[in-house]
N, C-alpha and C. Protein backbone atom coordinates (compact mmCIF):
# COMPACT_ATOMS: atom_id res chain seq x y z
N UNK A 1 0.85 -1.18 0.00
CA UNK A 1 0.00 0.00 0.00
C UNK A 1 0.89 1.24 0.00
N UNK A 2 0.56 2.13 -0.97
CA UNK A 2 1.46 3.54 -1.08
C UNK A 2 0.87 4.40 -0.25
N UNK A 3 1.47 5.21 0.29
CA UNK A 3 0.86 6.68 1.15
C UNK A 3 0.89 8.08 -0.04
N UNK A 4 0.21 8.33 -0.29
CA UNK A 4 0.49 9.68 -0.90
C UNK A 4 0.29 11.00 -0.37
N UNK A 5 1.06 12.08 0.03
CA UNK A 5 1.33 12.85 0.81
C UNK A 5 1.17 14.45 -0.20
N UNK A 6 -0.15 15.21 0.60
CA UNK A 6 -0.25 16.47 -0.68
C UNK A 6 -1.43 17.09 -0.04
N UNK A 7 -2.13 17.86 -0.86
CA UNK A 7 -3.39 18.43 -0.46
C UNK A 7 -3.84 18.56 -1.46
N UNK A 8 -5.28 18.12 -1.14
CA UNK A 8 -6.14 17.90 -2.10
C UNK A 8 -6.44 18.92 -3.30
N UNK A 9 -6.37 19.79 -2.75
CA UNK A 9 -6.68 21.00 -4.41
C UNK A 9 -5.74 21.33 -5.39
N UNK A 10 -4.00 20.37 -5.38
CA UNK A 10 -3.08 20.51 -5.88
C UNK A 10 -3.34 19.88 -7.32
N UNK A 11 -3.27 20.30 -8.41
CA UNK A 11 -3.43 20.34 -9.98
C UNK A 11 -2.92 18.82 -9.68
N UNK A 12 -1.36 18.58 -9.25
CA UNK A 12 -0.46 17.78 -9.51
C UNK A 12 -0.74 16.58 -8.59
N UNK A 13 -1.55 16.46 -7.44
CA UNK A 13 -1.94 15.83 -6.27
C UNK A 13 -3.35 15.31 -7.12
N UNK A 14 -3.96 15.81 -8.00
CA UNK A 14 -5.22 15.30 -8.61
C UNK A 14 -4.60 14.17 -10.06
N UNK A 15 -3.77 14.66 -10.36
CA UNK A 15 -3.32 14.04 -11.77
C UNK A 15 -2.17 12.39 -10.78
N UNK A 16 -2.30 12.80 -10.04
CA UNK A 16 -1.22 11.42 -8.95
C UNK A 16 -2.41 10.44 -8.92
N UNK A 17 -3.41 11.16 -7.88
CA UNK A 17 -4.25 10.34 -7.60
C UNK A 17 -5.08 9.58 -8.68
N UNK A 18 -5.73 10.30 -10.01
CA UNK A 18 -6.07 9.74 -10.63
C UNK A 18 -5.23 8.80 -11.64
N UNK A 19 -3.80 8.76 -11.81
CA UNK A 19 -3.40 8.13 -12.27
C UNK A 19 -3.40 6.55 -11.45
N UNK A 20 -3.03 6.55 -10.16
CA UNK A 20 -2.85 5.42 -9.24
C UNK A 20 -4.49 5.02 -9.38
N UNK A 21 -5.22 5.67 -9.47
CA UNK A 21 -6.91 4.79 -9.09
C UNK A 21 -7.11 4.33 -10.86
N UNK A 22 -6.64 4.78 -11.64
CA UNK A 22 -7.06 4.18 -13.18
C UNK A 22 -6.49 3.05 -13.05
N UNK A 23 -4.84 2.81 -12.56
CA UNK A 23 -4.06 1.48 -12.44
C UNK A 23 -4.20 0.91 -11.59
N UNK A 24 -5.32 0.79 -10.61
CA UNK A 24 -5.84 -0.08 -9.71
C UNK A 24 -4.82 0.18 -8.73
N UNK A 25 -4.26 1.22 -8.27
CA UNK A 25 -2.96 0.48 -6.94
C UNK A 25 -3.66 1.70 -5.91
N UNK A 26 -3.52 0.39 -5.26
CA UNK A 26 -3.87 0.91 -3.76
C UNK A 26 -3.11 1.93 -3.20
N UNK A 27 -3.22 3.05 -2.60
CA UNK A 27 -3.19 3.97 -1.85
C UNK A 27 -3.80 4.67 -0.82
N UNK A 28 -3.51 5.41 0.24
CA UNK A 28 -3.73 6.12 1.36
C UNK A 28 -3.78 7.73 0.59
N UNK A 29 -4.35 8.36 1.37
CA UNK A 29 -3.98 9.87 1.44
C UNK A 29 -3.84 10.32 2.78
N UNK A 30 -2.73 11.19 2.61
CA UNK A 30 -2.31 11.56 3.48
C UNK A 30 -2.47 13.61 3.61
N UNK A 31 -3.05 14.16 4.08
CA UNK A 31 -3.45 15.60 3.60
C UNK A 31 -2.68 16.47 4.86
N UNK A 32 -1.91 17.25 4.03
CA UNK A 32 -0.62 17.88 5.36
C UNK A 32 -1.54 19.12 5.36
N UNK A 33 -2.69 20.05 5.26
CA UNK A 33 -3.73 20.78 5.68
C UNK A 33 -4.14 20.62 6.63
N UNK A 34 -4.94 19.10 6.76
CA UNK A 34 -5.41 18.48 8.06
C UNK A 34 -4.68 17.74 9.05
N UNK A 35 -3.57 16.90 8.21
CA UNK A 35 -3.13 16.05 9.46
C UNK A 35 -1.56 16.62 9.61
N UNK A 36 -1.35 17.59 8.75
CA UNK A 36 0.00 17.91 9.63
C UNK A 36 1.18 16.83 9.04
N UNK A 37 2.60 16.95 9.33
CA UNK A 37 3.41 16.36 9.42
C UNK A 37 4.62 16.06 10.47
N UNK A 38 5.22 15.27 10.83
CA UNK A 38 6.17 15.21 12.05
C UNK A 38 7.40 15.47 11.67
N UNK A 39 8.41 16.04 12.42
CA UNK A 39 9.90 15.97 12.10
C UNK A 39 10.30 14.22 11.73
N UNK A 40 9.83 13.61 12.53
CA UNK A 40 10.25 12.00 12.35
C UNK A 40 10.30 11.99 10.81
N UNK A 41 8.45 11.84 10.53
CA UNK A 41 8.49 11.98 9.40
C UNK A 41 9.55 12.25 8.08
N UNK A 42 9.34 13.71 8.29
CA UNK A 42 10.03 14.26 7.68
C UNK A 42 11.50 13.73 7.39
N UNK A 43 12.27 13.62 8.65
CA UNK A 43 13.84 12.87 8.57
C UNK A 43 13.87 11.24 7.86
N UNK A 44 12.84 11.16 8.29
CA UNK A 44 12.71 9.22 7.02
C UNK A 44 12.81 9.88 5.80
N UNK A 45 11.90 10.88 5.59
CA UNK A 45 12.45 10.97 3.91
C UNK A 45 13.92 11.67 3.27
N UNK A 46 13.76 12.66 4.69
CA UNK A 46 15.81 12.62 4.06
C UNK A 46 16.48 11.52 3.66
N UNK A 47 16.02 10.41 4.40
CA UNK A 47 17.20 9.10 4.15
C UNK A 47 16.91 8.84 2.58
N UNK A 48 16.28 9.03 1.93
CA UNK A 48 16.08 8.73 0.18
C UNK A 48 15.62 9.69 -0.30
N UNK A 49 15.26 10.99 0.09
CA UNK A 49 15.60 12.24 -0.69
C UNK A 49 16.23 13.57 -0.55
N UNK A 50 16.86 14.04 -1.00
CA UNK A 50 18.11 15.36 -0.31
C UNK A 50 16.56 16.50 -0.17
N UNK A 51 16.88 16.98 0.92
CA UNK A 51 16.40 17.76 1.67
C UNK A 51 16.04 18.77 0.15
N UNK A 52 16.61 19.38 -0.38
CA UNK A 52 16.73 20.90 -0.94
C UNK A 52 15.59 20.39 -2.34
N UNK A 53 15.10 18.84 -2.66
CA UNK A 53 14.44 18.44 -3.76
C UNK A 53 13.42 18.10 -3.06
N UNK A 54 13.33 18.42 -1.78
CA UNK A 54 11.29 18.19 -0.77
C UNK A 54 11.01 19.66 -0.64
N UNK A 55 11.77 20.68 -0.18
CA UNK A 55 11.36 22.08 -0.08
C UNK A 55 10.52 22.08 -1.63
N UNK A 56 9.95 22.70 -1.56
CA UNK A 56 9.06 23.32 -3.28
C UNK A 56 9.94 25.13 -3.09
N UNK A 57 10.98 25.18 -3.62
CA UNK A 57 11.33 26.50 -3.81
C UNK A 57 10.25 27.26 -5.01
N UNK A 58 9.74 26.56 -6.02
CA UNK A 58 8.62 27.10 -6.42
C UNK A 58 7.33 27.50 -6.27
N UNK A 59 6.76 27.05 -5.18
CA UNK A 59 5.68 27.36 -4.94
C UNK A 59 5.31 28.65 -4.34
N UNK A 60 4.15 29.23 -3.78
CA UNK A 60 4.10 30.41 -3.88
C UNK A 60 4.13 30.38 -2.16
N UNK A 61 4.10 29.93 -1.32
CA UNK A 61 4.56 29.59 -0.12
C UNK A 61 6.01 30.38 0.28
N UNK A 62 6.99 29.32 -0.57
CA UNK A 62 8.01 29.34 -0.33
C UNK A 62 8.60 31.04 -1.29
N UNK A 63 7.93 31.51 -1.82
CA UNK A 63 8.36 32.85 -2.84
C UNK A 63 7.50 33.81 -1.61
N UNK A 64 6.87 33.48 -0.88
CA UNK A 64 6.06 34.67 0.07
C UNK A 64 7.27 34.54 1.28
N UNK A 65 7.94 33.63 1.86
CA UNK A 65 9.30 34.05 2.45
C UNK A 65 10.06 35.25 2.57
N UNK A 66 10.17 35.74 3.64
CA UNK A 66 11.34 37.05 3.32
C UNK A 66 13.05 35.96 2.78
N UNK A 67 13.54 37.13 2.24
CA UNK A 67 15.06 36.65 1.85
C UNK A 67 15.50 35.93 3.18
N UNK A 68 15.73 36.64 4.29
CA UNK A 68 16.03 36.27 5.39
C UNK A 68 15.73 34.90 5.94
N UNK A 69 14.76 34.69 5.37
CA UNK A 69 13.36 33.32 6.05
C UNK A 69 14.38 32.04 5.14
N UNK A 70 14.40 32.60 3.86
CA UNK A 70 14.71 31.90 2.87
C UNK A 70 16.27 31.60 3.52
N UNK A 71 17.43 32.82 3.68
CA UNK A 71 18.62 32.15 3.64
C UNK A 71 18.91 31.17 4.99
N UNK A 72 17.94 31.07 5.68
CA UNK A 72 18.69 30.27 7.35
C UNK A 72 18.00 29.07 5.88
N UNK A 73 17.81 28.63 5.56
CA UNK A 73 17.63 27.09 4.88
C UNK A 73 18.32 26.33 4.30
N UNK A 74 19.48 26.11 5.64
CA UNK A 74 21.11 25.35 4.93
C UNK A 74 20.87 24.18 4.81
N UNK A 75 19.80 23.79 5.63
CA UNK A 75 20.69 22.12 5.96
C UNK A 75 18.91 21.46 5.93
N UNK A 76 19.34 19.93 6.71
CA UNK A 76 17.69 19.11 6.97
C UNK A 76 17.31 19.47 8.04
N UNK A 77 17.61 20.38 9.27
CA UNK A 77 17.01 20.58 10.53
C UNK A 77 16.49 21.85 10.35
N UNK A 78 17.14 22.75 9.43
CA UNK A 78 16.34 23.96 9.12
C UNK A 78 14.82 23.86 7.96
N UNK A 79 15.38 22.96 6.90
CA UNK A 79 13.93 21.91 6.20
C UNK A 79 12.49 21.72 6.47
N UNK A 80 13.65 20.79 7.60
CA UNK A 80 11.97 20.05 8.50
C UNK A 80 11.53 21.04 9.21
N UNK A 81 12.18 22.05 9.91
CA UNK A 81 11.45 22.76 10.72
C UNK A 81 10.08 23.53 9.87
N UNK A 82 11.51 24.31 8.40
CA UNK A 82 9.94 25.00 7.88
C UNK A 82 9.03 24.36 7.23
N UNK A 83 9.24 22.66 6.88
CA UNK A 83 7.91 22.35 6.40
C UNK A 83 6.81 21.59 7.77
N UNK A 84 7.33 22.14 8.40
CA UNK A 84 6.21 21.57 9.94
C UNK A 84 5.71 22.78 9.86
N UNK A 85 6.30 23.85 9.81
CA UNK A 85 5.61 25.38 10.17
C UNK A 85 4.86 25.82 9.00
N UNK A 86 5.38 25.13 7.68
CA UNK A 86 4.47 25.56 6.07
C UNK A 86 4.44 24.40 5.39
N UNK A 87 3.27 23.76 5.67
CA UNK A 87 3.43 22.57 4.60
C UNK A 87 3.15 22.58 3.79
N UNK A 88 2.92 23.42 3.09
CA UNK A 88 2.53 24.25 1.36
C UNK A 88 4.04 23.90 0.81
N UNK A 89 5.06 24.62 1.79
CA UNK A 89 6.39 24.48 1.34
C UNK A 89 6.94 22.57 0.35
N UNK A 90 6.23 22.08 0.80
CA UNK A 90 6.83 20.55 0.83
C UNK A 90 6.38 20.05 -0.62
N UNK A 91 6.99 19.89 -1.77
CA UNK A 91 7.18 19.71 -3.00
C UNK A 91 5.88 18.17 -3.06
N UNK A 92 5.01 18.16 -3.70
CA UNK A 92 3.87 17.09 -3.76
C UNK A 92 3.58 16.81 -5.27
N UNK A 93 2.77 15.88 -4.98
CA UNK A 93 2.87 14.95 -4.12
C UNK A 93 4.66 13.93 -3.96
N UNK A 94 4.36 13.53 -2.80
CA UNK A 94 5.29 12.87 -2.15
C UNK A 94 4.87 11.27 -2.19
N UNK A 95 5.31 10.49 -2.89
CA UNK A 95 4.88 9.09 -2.43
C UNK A 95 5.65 7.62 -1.86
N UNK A 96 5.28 7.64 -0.72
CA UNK A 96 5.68 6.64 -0.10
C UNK A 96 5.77 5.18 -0.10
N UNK A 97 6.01 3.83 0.10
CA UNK A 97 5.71 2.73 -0.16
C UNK A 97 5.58 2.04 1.19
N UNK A 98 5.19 0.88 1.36
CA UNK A 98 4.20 -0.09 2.72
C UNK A 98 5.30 0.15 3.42
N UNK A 99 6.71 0.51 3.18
CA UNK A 99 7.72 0.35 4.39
C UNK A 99 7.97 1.80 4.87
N UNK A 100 7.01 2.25 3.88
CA UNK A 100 7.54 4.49 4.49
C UNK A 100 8.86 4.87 4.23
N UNK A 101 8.97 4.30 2.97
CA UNK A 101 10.40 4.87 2.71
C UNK A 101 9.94 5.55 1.32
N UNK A 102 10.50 6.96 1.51
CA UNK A 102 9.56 8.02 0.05
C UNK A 102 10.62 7.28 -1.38
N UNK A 103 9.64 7.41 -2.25
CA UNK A 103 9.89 6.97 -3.50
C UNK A 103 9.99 7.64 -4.86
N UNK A 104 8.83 8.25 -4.29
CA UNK A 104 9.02 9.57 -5.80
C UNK A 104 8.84 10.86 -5.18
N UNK A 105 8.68 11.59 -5.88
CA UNK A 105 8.19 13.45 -5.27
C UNK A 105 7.94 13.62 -6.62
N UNK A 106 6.75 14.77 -7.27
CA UNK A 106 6.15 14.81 -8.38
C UNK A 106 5.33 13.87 -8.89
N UNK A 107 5.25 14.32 -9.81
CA UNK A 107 4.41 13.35 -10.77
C UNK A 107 5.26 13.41 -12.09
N UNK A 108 5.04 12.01 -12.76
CA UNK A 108 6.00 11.47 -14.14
C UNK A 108 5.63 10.46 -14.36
N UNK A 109 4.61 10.53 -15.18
CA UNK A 109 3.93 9.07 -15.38
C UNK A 109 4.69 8.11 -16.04
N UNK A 110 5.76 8.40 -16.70
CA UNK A 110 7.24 7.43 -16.77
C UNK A 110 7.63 6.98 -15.20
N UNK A 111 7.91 7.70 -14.37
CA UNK A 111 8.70 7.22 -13.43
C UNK A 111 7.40 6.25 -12.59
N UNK A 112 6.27 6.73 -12.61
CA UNK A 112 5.03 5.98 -11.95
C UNK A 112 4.84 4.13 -12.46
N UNK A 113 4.94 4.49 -13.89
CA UNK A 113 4.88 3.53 -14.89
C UNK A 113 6.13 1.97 -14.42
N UNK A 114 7.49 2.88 -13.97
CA UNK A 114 8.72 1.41 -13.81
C UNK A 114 8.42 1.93 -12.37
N UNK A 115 8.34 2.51 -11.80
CA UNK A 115 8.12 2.19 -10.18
C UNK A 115 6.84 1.15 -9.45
N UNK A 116 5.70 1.77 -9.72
CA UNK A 116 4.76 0.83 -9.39
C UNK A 116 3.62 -0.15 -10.70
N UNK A 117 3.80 -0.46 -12.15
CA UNK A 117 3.59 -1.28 -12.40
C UNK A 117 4.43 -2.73 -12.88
């Protein structure tokens, strides 16, 4: 069972989900609006993705930042902090596999395609 990690009104969080429910694979949702996320969390997915490719430096979250806000964001303890405090910040969807170890970030229906069929 995959976890997929996003909020629901995301263009890119709708085109995930409907791709996984056309190919029959089971999934969770996981909605960081309502349920929030943990540092724990968060540090499992450092272990298989570099910190600076989960921030969404594009989103409009992370562009409403002062410069200041923006430059303390060296490392994974400065990361996790701001995506506990903005989870808009956190690049989605995020998808996980039955052992919670993250697997993809985005959507790429190539990479969806050799990962889970």
């Amino acid at each position: 069972m995959l976890t997929v990690y996003g909020i629901p009104n995301c263009d890119t969080v709708k085109k995930t989900r409907t791709w996984l429910e056309k190919h029959h694979i089971a999934y969770t949702f996981h909605n960081y609006k309502t349920e929030g996320i943990s540092n724990d969390k968060i540090k499992a997915w450092f272990k298989t993705l570099p910190w600076d490719k989960v921030v969404n430096k594009a989103s409009t979250t992370w562009k409403a930042l002062s410069d200041e806000e923006k430059a303390l964001i060296t490392d994974e303890k400065a990361a996790a902090k701001l995506m506990m405090a903005h989870t808009s910040v956190i690049k989605r969807p995020l998808i996980e596999d039955a052992s919670g170890k993250a697997v993809t970030i985005g959507f790429s229906e190539k990479e969806y395609e050799e990962k889970f069929l």
